[in-house]
N, C-alpha and C. Protein backbone atom coordinates (compact mmCIF):
# COMPACT_ATOMS: atom_id res chain seq x y z
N UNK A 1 13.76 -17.32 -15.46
CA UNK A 1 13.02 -16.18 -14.92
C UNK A 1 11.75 -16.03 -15.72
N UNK A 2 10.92 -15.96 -14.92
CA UNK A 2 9.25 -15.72 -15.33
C UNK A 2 8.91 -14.22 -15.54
N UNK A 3 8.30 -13.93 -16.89
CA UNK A 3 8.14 -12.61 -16.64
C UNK A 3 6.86 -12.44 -17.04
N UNK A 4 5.57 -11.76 -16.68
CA UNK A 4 4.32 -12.55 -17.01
C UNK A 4 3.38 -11.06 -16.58
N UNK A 5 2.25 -10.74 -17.61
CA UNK A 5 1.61 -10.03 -17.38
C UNK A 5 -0.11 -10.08 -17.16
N UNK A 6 -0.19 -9.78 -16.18
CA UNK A 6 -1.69 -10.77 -15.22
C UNK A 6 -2.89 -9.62 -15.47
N UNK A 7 -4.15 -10.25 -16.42
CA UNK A 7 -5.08 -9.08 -16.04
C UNK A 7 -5.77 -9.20 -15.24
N UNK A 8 -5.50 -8.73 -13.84
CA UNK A 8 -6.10 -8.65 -12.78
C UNK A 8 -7.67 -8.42 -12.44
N UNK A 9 -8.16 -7.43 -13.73
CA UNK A 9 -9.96 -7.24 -13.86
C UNK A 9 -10.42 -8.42 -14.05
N UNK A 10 -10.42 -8.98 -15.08
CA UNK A 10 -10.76 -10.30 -15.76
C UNK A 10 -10.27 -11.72 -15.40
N UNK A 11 -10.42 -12.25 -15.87
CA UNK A 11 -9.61 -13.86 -16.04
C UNK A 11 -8.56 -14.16 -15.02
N UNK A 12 -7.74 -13.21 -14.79
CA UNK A 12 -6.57 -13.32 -14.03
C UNK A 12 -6.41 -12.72 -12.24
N UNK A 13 -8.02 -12.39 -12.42
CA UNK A 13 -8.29 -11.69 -10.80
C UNK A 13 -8.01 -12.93 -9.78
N UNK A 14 -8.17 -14.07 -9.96
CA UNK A 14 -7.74 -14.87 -8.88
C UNK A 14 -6.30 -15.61 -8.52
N UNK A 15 -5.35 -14.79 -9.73
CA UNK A 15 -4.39 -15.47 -9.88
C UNK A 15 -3.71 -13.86 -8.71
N UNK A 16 -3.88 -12.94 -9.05
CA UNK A 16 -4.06 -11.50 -8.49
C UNK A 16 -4.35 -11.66 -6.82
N UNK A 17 -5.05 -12.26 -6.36
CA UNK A 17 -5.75 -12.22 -5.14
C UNK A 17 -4.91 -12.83 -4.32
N UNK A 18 -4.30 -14.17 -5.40
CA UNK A 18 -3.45 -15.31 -4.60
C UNK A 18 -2.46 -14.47 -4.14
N UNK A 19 -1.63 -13.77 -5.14
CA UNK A 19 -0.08 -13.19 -5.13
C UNK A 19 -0.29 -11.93 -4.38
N UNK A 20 -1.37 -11.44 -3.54
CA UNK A 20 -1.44 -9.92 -3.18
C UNK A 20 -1.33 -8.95 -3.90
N UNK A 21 -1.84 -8.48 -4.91
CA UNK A 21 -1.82 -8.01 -6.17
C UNK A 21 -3.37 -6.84 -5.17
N UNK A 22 -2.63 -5.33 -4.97
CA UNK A 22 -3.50 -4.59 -4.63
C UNK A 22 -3.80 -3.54 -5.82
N UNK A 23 -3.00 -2.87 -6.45
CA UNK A 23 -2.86 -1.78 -7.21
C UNK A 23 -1.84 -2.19 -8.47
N UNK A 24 -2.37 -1.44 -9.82
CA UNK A 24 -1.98 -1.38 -11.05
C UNK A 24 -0.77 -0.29 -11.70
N UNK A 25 0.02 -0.64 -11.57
CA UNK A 25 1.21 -2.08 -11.98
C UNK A 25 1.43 -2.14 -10.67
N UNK A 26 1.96 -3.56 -10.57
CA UNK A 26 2.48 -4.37 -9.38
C UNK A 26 3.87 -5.33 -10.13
N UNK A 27 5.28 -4.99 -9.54
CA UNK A 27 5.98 -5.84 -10.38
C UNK A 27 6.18 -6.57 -9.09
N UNK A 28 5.99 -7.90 -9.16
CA UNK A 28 6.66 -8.71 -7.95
C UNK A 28 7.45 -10.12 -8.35
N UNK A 29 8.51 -10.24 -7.52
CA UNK A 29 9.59 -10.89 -8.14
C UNK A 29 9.70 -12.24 -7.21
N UNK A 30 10.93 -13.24 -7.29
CA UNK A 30 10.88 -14.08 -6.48
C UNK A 30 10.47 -15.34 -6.70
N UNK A 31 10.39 -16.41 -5.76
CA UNK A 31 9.98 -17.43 -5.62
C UNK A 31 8.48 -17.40 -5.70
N UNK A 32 7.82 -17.96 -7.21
CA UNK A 32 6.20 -17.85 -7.14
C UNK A 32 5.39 -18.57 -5.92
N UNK A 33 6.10 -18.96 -5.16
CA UNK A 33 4.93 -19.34 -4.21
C UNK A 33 5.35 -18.31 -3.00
N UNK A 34 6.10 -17.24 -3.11
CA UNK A 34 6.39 -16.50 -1.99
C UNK A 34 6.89 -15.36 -2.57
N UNK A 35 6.48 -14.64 -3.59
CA UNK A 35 6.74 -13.33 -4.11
C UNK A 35 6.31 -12.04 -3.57
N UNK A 36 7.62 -11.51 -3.94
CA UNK A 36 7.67 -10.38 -2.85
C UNK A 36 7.44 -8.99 -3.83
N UNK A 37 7.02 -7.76 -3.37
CA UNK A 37 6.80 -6.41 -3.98
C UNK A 37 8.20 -5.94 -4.80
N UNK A 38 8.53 -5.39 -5.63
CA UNK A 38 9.42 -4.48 -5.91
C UNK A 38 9.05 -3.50 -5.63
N UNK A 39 10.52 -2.66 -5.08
CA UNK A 39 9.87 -1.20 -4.43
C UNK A 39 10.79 -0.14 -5.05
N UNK A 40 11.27 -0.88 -6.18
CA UNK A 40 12.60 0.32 -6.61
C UNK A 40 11.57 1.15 -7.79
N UNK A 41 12.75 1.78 -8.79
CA UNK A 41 12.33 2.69 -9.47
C UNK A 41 11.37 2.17 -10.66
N UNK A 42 10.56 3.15 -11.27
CA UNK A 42 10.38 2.03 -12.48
C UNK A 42 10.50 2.43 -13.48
N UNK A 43 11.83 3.25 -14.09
CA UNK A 43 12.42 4.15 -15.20
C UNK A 43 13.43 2.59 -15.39
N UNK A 44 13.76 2.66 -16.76
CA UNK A 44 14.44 1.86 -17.33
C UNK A 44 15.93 1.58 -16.70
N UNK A 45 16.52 2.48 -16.47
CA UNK A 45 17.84 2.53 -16.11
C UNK A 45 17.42 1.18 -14.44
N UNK A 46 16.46 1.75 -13.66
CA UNK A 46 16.30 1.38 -12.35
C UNK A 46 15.66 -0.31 -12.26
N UNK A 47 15.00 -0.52 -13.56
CA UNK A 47 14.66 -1.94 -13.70
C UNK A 47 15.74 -3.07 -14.47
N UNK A 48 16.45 -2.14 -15.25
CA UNK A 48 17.72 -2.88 -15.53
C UNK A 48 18.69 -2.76 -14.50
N UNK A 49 18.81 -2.74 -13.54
CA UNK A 49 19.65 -2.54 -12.89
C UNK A 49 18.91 -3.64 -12.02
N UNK A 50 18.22 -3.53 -11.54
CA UNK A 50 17.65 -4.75 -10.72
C UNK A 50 17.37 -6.10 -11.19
N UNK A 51 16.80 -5.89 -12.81
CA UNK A 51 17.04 -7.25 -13.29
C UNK A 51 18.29 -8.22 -13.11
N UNK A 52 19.34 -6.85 -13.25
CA UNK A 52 21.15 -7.90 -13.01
C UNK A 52 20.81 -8.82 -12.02
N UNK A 53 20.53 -8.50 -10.60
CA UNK A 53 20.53 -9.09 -9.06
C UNK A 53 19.45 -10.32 -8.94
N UNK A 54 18.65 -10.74 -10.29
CA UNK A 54 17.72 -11.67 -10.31
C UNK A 54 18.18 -12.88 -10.47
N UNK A 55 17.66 -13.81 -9.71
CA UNK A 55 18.35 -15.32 -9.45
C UNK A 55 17.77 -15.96 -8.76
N UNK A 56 18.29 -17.34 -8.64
CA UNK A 56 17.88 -18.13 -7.78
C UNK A 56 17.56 -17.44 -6.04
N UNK A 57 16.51 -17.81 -5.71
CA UNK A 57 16.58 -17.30 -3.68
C UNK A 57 15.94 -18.86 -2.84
N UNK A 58 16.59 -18.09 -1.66
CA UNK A 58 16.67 -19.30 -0.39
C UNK A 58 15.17 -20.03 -0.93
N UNK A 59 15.86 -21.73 -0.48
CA UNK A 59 13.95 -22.03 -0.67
C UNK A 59 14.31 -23.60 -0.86
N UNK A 60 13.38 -24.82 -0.77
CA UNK A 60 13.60 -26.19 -0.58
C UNK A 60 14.48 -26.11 -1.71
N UNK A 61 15.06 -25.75 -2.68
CA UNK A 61 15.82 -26.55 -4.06
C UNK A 61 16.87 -25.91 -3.56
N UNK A 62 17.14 -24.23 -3.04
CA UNK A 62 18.19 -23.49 -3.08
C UNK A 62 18.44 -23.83 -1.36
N UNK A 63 18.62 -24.04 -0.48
CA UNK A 63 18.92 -23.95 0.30
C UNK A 63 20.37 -23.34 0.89
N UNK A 64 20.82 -24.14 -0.21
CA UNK A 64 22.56 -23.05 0.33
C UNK A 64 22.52 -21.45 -0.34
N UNK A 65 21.30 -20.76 -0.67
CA UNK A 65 21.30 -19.31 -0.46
C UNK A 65 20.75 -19.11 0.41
N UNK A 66 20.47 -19.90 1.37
CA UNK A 66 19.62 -19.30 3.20
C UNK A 66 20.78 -18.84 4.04
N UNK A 67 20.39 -17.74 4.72
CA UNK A 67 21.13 -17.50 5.51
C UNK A 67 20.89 -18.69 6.94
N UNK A 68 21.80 -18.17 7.64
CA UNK A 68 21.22 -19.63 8.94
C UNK A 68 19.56 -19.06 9.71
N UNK A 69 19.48 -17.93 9.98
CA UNK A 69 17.77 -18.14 10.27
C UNK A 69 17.06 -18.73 9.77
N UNK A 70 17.34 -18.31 8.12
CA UNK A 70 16.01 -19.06 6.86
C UNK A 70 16.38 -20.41 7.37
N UNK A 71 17.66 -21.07 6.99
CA UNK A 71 18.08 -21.90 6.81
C UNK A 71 17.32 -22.89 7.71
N UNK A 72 17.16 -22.70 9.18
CA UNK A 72 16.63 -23.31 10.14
C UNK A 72 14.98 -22.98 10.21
N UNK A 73 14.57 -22.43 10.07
CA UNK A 73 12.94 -22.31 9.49
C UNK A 73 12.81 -23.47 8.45
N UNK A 74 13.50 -23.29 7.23
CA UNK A 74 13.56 -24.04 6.10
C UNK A 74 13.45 -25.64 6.84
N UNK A 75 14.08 -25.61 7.70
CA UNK A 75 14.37 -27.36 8.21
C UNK A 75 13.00 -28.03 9.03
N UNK A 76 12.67 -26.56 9.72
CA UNK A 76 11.81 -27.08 10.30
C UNK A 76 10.73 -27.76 9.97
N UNK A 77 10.13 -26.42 8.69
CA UNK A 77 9.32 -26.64 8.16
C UNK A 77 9.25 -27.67 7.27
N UNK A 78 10.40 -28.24 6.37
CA UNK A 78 10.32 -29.61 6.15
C UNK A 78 10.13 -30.83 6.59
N UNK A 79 10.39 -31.09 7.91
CA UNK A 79 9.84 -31.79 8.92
C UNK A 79 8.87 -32.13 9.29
N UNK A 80 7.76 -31.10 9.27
CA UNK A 80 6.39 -31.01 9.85
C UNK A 80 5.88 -31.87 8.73
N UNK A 81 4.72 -32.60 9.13
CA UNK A 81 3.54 -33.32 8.29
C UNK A 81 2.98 -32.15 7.98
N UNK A 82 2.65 -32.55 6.24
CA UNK A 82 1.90 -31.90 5.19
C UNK A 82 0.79 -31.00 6.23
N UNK A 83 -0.13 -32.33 6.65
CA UNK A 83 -1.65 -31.52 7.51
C UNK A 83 -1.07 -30.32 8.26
N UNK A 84 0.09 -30.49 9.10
CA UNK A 84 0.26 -29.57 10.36
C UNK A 84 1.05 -28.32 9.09
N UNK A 85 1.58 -28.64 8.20
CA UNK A 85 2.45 -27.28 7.39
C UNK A 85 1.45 -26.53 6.39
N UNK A 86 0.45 -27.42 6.59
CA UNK A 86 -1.42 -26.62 5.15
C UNK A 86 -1.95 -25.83 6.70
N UNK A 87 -2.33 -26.62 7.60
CA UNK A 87 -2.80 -26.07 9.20
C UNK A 87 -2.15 -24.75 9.59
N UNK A 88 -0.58 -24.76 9.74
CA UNK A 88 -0.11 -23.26 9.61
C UNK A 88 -0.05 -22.25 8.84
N UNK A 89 0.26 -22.93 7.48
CA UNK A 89 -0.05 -22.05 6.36
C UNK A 89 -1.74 -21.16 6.50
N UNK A 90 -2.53 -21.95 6.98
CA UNK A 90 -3.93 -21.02 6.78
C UNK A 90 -4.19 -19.85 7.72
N UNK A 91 -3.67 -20.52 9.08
CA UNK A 91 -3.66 -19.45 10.27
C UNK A 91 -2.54 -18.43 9.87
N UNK A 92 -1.60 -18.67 9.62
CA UNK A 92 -0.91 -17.20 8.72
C UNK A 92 -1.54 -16.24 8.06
N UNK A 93 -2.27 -17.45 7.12
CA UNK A 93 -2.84 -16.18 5.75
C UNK A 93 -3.77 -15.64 6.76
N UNK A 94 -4.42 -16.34 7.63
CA UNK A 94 -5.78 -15.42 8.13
C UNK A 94 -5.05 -14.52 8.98
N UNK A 95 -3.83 -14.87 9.72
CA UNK A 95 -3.49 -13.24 10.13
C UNK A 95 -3.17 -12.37 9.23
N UNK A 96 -2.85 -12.42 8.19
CA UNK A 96 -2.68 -11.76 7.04
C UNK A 96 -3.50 -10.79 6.64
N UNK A 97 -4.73 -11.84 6.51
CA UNK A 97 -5.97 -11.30 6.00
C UNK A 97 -6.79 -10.35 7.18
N UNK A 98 -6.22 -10.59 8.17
CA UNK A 98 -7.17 -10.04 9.64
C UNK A 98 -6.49 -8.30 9.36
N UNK A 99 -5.07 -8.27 9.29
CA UNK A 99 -4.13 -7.27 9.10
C UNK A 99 -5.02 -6.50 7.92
N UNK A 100 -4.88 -7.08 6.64
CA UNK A 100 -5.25 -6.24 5.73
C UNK A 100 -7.05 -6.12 6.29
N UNK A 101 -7.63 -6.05 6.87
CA UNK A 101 -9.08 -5.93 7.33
C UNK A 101 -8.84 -4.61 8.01
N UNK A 102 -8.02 -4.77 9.22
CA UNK A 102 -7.78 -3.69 10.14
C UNK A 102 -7.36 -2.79 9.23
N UNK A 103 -6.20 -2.96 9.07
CA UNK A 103 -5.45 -1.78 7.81
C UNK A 103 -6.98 -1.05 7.11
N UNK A 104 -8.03 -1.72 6.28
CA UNK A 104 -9.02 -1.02 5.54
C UNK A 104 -10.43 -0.68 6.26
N UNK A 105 -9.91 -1.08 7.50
CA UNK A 105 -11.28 -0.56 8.90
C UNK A 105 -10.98 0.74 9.28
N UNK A 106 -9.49 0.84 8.96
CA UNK A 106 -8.87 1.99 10.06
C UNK A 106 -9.05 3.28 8.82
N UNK A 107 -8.54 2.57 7.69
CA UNK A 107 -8.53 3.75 6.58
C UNK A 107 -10.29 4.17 6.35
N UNK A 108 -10.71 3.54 6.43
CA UNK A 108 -12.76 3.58 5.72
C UNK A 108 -12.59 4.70 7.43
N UNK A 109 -12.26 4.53 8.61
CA UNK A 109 -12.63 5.69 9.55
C UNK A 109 -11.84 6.42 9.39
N UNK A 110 -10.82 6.73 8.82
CA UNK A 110 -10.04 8.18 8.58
C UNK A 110 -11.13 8.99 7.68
N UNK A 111 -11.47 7.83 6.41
CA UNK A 111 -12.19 8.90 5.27
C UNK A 111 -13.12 9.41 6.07
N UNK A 112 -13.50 8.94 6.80
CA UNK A 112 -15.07 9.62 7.52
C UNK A 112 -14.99 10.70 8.46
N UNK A 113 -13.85 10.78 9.16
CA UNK A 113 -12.81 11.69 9.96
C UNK A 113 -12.76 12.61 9.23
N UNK A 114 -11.86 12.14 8.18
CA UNK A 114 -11.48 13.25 7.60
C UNK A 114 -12.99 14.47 6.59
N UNK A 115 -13.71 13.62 5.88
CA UNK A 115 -15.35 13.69 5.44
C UNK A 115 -15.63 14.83 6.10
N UNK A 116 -15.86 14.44 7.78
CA UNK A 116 -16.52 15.27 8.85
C UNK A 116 -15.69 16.43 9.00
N UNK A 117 -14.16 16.41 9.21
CA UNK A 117 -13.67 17.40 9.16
C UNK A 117 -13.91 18.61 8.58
N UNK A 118 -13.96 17.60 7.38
CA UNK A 118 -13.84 18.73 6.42
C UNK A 118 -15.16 19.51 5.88
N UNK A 119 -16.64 18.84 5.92
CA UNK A 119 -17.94 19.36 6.37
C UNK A 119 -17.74 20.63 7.28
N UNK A 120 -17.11 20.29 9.02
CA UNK A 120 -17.32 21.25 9.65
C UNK A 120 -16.36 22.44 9.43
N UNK A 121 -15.29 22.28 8.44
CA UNK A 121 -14.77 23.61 8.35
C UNK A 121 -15.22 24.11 7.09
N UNK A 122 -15.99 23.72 6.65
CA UNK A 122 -16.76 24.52 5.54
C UNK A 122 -18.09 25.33 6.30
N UNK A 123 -18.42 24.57 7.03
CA UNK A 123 -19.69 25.16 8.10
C UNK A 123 -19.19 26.52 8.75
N UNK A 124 -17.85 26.36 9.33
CA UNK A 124 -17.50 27.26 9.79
C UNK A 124 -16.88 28.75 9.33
N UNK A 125 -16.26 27.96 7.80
CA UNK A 125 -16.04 29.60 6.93
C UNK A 125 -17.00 29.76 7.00
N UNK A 126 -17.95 29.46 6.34
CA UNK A 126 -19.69 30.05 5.85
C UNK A 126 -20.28 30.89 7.03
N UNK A 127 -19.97 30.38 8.58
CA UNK A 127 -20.03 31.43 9.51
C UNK A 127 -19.51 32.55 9.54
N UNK A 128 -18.41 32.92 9.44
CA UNK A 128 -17.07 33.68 9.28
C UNK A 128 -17.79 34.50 8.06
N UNK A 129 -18.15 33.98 7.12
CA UNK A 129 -18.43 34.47 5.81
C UNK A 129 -19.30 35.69 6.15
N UNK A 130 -20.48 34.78 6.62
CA UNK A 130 -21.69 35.28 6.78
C UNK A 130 -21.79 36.19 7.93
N UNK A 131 -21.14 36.25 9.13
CA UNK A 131 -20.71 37.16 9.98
C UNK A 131 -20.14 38.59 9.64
N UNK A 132 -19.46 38.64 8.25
CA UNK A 132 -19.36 39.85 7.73
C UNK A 132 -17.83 39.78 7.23
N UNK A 133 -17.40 39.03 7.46
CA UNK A 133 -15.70 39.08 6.76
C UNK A 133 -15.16 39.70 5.95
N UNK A 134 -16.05 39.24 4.69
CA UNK A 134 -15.96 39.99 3.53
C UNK A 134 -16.16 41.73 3.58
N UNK A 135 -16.88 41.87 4.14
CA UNK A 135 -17.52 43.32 4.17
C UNK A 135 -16.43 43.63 5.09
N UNK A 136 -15.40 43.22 6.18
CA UNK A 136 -15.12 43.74 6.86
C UNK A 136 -13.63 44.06 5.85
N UNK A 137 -13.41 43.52 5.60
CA UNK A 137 -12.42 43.48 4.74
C UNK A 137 -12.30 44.54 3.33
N UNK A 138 -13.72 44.78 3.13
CA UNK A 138 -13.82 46.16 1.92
C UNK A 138 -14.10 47.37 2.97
N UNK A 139 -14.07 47.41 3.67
CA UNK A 139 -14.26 48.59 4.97
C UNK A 139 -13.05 49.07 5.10
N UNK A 140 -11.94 47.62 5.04
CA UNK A 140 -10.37 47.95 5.14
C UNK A 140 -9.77 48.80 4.18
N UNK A 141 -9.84 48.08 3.20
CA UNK A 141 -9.48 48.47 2.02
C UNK A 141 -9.71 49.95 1.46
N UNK A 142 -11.10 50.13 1.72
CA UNK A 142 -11.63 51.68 1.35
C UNK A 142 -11.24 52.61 2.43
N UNK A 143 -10.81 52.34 3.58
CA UNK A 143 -10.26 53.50 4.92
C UNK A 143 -8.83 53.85 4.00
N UNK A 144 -8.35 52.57 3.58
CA UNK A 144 -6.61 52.43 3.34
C UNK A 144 -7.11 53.22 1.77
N UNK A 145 -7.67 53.52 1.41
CA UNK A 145 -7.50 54.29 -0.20
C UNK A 145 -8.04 55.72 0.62
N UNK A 146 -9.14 55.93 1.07
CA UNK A 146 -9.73 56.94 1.60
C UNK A 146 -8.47 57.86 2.35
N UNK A 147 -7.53 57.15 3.13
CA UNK A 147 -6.35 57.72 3.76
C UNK A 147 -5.16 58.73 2.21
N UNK A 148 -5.78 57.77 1.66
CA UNK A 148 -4.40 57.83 0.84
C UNK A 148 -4.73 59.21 -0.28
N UNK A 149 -6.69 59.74 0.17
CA UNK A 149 -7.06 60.70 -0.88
C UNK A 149 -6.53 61.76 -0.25
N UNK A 150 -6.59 61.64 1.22
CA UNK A 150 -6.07 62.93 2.09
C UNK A 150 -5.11 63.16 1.84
């Protein structure tokens, strides 16, 4: 088991980019050419506890930990010529990469959504404001004491 700490700013940003490495800390576990997120806790009790379950996983050396789906993917994909298994491999990552595009197209127009939102309800107290609110509100207040001299 590899246990390895990557500085993602510096030196180690392309090792980061390879593995999907978005945000600081990232523990990801697994087969290094196919490592996956940890999503559990990250208090001591919750990382020792997950360390137990660390081991070998499905993959060309392990094969008898595939279930039969992997298992038959696994076959296929050994089969295929190198060119045609680098050829799929790229059109993957680029749907990958198309995904994480959309994903940060969609979020960059929320902020701006949200930006504008939140502009026009400041526009709009300041109406409210300026319409007399305040004043209407010490008008209240002084009837409700004024009552209370009677």
């Amino acid at each position: 088991i590899l246990v390895a700490d990557v500085d993602c700013i510096g030196t180690g940003k392309s090792k980061c980019d390879e593995v999907g490495v978005k945000g600081f800390p990232t523990i990801k576990h697994g087969d290094p050419n196919d490592l996956e997120d940890y999503k559990g806790g990250r208090d001591f009790d919750a990382l020792k506890k997950f360390t137990e379950t660390l081991g070998p996983t499905c993959g060309p050396k392990n094969q008898d930990l595939c279930d039969q789906d992997k298992k038959k993917k696994l076959e296929e994909f050994m089969k295929m010529p190198i060119g045609d298994l680098k050829k799929l491999i790229t059109e993957q990552e680029a749907l990958s990469d198309k995904a994480e595009t959309e994903l940060s197209e969609l979020l960059k127009s929320l902020q701006e959504q949200y930006e504008t939102g939140q502009k026009e309800k400041e526009r709009k107290q300041q109406e409210i404001k300026d319409a007399g609110l305040g004043l209407m509100k010490s008008v209240q207040a002084y009837r409700k004491t004024e009552k209370n001299e009677l």
